[in-house]
N, C-alpha and C. Protein backbone atom coordinates (compact mmCIF):
# COMPACT_ATOMS: atom_id res chain seq x y z
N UNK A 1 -30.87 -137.13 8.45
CA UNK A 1 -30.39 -137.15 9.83
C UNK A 1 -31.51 -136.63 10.73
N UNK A 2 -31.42 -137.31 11.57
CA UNK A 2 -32.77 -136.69 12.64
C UNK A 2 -32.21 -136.71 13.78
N UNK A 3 -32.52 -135.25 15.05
CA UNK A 3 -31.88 -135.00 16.02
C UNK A 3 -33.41 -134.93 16.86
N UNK A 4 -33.17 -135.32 17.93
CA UNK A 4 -34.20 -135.14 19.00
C UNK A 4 -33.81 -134.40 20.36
N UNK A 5 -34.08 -133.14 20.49
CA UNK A 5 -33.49 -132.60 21.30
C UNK A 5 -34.03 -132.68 22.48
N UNK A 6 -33.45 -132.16 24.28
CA UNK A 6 -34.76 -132.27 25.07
C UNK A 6 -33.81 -132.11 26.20
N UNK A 7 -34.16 -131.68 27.59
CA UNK A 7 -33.75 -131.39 28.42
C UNK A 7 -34.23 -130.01 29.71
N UNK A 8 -34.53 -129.29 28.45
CA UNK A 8 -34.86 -127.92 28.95
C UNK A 8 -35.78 -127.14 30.09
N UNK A 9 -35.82 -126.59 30.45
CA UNK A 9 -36.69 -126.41 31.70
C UNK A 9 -36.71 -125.01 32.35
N UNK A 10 -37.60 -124.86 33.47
CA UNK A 10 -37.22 -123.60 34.33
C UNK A 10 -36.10 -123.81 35.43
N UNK A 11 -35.52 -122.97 35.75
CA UNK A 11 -33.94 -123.19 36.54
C UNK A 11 -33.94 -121.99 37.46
N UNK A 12 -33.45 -121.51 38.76
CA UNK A 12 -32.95 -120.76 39.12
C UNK A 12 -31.63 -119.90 38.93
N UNK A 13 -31.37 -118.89 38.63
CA UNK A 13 -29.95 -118.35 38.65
C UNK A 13 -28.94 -119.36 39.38
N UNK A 14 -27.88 -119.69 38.53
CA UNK A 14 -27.20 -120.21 39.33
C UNK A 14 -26.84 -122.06 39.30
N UNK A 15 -28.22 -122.47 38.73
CA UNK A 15 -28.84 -123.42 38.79
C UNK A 15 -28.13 -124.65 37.74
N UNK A 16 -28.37 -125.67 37.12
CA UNK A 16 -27.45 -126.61 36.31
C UNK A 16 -29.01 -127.27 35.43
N UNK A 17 -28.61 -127.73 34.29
CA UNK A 17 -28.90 -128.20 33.22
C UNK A 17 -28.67 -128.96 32.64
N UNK A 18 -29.37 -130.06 31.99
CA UNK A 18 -28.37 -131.02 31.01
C UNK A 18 -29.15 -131.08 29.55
N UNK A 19 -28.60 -130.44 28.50
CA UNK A 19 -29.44 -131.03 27.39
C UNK A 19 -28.93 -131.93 26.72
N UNK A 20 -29.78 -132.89 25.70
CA UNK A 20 -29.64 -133.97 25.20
C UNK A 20 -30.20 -133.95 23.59
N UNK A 21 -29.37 -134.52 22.82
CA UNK A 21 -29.73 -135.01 21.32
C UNK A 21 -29.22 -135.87 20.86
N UNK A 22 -30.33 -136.35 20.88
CA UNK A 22 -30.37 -137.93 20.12
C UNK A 22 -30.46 -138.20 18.94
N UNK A 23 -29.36 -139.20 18.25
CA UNK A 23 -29.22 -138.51 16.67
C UNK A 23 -29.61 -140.84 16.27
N UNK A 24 -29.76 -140.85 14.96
CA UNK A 24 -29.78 -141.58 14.56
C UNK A 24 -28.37 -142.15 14.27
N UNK A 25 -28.67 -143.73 14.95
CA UNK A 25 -27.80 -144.49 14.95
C UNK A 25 -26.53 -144.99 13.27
N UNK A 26 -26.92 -144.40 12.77
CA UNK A 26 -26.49 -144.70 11.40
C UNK A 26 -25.70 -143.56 10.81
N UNK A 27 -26.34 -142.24 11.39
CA UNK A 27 -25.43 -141.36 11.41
C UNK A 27 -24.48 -140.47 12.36
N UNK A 28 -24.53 -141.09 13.77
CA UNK A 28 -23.55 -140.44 15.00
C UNK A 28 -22.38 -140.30 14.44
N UNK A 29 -21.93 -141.85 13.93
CA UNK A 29 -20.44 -141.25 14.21
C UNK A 29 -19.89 -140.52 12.89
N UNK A 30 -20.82 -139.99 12.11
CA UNK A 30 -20.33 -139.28 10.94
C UNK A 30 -20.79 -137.82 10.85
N UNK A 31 -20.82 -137.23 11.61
CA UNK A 31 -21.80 -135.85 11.66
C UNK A 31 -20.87 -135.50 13.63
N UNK A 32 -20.97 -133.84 12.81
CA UNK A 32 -20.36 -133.15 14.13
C UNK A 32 -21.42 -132.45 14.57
N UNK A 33 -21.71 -132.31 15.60
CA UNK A 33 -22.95 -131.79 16.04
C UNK A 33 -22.38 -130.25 17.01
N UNK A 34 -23.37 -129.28 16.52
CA UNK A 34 -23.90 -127.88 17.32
C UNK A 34 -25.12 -127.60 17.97
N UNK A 35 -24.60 -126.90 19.40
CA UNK A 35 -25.93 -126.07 19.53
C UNK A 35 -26.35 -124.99 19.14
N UNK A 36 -27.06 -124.30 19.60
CA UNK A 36 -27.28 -123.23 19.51
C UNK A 36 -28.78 -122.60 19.99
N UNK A 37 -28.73 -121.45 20.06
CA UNK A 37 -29.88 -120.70 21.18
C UNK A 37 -29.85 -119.77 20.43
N UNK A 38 -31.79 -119.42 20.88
CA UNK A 38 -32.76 -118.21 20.02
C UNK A 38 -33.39 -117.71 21.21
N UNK A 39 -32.93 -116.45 21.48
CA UNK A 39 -34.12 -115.62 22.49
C UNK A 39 -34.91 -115.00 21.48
N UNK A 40 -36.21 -114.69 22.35
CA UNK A 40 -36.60 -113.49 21.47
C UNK A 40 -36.58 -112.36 21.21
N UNK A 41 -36.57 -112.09 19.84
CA UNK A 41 -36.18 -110.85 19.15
C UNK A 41 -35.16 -111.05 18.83
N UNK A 42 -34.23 -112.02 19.36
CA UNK A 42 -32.86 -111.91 18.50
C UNK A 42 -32.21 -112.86 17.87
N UNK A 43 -31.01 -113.09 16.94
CA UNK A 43 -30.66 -114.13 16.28
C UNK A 43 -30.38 -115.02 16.93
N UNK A 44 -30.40 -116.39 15.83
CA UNK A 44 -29.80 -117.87 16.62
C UNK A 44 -28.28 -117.67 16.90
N UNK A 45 -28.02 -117.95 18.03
CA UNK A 45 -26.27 -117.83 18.37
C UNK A 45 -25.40 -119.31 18.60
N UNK A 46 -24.42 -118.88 18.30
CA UNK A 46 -23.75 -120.34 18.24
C UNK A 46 -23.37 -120.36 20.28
N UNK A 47 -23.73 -121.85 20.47
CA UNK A 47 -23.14 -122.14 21.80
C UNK A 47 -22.02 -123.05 21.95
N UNK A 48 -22.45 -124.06 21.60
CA UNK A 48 -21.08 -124.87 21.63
C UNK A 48 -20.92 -125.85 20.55
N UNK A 49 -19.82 -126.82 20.11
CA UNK A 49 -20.12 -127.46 18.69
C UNK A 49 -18.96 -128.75 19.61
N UNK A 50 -19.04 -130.02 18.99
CA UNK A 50 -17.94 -131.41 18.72
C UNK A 50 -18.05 -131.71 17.74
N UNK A 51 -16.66 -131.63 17.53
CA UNK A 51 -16.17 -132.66 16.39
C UNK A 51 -16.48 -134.08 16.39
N UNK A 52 -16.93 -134.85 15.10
CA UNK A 52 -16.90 -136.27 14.83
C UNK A 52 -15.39 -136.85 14.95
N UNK A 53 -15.09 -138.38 15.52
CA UNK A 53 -13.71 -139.37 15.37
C UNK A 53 -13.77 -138.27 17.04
N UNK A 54 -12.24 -138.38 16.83
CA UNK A 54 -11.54 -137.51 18.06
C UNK A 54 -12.29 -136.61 18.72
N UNK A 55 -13.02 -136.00 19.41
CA UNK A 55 -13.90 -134.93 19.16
C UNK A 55 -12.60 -133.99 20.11
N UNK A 56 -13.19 -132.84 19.59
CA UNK A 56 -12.73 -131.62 19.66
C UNK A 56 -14.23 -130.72 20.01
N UNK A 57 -14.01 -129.78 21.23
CA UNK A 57 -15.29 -129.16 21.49
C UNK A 57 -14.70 -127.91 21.64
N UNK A 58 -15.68 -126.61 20.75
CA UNK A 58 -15.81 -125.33 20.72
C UNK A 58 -17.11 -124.72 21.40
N UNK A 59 -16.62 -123.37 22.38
CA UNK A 59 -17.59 -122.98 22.57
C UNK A 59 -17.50 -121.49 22.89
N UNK A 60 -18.85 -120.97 22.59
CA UNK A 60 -19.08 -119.47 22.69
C UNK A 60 -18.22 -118.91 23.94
N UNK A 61 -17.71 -117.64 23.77
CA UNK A 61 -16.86 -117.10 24.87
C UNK A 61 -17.81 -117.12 25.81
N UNK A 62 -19.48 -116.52 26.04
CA UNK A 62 -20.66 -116.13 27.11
C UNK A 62 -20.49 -117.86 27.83
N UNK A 63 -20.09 -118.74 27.58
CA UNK A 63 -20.83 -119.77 28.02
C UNK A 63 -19.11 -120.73 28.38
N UNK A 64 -18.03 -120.36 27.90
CA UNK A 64 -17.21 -120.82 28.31
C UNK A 64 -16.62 -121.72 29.82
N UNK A 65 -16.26 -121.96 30.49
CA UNK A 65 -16.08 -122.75 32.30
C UNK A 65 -17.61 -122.98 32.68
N UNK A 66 -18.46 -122.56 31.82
CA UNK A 66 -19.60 -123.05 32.68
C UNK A 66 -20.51 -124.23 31.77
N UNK A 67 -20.44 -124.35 30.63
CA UNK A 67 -21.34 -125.44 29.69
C UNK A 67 -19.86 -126.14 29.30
N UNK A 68 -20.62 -127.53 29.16
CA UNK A 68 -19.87 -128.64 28.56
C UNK A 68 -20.17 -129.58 27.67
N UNK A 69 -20.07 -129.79 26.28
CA UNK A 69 -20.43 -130.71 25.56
C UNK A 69 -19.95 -131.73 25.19
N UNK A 70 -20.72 -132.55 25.26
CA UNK A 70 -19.94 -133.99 25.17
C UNK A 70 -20.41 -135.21 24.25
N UNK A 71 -19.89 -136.22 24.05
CA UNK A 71 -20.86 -137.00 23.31
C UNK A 71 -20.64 -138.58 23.78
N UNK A 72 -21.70 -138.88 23.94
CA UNK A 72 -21.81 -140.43 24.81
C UNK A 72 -22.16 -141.36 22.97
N UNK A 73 -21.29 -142.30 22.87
CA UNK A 73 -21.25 -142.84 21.90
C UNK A 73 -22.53 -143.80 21.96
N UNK A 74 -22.82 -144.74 23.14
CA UNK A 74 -23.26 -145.82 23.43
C UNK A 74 -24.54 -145.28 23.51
N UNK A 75 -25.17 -144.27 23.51
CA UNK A 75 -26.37 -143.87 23.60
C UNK A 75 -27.13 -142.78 22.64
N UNK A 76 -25.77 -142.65 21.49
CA UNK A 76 -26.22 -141.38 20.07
C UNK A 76 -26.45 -140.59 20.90
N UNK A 77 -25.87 -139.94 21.67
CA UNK A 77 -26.47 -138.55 22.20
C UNK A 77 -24.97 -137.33 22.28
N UNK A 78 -25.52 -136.70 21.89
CA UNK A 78 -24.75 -134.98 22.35
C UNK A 78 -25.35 -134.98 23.70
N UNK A 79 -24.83 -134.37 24.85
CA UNK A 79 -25.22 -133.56 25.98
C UNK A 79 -24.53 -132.03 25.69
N UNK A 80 -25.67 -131.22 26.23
CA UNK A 80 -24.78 -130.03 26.92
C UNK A 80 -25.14 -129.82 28.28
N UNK A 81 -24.50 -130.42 29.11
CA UNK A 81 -24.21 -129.61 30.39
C UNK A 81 -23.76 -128.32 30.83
N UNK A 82 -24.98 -127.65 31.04
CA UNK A 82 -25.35 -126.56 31.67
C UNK A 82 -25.15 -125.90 33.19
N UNK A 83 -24.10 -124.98 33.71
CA UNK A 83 -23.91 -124.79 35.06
C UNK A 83 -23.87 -123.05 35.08
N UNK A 84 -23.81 -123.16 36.09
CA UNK A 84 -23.81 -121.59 37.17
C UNK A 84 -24.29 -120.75 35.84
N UNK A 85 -25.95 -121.22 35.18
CA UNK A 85 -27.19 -120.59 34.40
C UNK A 85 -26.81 -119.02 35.32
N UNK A 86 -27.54 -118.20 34.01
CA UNK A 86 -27.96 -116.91 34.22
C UNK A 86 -28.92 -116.72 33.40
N UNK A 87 -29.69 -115.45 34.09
CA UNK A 87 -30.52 -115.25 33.28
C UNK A 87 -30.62 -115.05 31.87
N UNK A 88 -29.55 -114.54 31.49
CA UNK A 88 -29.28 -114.20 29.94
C UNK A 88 -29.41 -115.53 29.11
N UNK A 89 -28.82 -116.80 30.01
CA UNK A 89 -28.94 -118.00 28.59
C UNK A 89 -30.33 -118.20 28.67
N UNK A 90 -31.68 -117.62 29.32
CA UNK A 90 -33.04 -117.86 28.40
C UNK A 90 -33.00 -117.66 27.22
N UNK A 91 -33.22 -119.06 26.63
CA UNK A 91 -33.44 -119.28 25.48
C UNK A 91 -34.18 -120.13 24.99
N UNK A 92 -34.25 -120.71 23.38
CA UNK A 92 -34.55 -121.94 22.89
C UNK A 92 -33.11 -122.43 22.33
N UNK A 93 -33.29 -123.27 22.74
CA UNK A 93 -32.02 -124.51 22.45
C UNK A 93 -31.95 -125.40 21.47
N UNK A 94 -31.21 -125.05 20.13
CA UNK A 94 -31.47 -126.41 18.99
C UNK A 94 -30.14 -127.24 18.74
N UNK A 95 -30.25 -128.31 18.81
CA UNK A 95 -28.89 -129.02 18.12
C UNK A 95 -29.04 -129.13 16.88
N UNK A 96 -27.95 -129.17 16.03
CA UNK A 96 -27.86 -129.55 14.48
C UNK A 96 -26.60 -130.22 14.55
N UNK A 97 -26.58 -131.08 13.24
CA UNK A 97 -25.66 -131.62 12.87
C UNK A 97 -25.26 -131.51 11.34
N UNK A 98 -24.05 -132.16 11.13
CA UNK A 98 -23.42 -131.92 9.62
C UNK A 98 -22.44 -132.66 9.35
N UNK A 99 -22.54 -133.30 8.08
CA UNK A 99 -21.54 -134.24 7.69
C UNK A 99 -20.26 -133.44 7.41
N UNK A 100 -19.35 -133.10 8.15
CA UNK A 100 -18.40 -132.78 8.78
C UNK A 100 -17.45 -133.16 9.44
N UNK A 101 -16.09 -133.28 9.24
CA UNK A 101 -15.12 -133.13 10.97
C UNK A 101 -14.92 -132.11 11.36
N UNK A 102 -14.83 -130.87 11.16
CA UNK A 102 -14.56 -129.44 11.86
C UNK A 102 -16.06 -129.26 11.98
N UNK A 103 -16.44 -129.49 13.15
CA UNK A 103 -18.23 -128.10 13.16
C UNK A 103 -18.47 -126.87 13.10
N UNK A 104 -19.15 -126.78 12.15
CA UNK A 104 -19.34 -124.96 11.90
C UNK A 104 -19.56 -124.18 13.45
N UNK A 105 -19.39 -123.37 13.34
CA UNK A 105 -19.67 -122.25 14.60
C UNK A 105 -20.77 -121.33 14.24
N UNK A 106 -21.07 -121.54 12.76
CA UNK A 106 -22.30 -120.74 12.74
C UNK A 106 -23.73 -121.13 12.06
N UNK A 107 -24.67 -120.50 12.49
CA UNK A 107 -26.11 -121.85 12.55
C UNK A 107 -26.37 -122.03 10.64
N UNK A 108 -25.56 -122.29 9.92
CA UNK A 108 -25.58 -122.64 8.82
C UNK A 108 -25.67 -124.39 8.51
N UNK A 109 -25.66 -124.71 9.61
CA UNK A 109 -26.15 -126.45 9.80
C UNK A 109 -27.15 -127.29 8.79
N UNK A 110 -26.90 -128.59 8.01
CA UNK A 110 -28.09 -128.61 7.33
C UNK A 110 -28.85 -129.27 8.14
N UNK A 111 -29.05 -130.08 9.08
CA UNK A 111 -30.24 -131.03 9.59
C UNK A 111 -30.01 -130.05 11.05
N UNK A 112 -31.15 -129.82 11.77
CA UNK A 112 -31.80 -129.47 12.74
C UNK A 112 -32.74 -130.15 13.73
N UNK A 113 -32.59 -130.17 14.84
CA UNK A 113 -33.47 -130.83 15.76
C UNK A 113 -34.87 -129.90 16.10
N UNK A 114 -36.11 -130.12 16.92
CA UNK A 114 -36.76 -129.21 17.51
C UNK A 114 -36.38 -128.58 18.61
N UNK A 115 -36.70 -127.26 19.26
CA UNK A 115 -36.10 -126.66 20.39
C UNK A 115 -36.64 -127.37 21.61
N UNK A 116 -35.23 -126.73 22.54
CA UNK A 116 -36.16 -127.13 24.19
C UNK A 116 -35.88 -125.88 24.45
N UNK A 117 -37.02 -125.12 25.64
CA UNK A 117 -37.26 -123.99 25.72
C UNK A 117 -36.28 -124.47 27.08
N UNK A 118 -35.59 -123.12 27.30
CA UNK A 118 -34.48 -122.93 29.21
C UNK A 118 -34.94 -121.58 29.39
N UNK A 119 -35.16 -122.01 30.19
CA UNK A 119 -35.58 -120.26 31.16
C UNK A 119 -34.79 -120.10 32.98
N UNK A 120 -34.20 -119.28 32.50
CA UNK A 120 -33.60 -118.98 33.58
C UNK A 120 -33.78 -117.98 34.24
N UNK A 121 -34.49 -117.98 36.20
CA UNK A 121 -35.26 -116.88 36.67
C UNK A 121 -34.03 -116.45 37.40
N UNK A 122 -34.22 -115.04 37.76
CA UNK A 122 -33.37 -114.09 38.90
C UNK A 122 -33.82 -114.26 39.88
C-alpha cells in the first residue's frame, strides 16, 4: 500500500488547512485510513481515523469541531480538513492505512505515508 501525503504548511492561529493522501487505486476501498502527528520531543498521537465501506470517522478529543476527515472515493484520497489551527497542532502529519474496517486509534498502522510538516504561528 502506498500513501502520499501533502498539504501542510505555515498557517496563522486561527487559520484552515487541508491535508491530503493519496492511496493506491487497488487498495482505497479496502484499507481504513489514520492520521496522526509528531511534534518534537514527543510521541506520534492519534488525530483522526475512517472507516473503509460505510465510513465511520474518529477523532482525537484536542482536535474534535475543528478537523474533519473525509474520503473522496473518485480521487483515492483521505482529506483532513483543518480549522480554527492553534499553535499546539505544530506538527508532522502522517497518514497510514490498514487492511481493516474499524481503524486503529493508535499509530500501530502497518503501511505509512511520508510527513507534511504544519506549523502553526501565534
Amino acid at each position: 500500500v502506498q500513501l502520499q501525503a501533502s498539504g501542510g504548511g505555515l498557517v496563522q492561529a486561527g487559520g484552515s488547512l487541508r491535508l491530503s493522501c493519496v492511496l493506491s487505486e487497488r487498495t482505497f476501498t479496502r484499507v481504513s485510513v489514520g492520521w496522526f502527528r509528531q511534534a518534537p520531543g514527543k510521541e506520534r498521537e492519534f488525530v483522526a481515523a475512517i472507516s473503509r465501506g460505510s465510513p465511520m470517522t474518529y477523532y482525537a478529543d484536542s482536535v474534535k469541531g475543528r478537523f474533519t476527515i473525509s474520503r473522496d472515493n473518485a480521487k483515492l484520497t483521505v482529506h483532513l480538513q483543518m480549522n480554527s489551527l492553534k499553535p499546539e497542532d505544530t506538527a508532522t502529519y502522517y497518514c497510514a492505512a490498514d487492511f481493516r474496517t474499524v481503524p486503529l486509534l493508535s499509530p500501530t498502522y502497518t503501511y505509512w505515508g511520508q510527513g507534511t510538516q504544519v506549523t502553526v504561528s501565534s
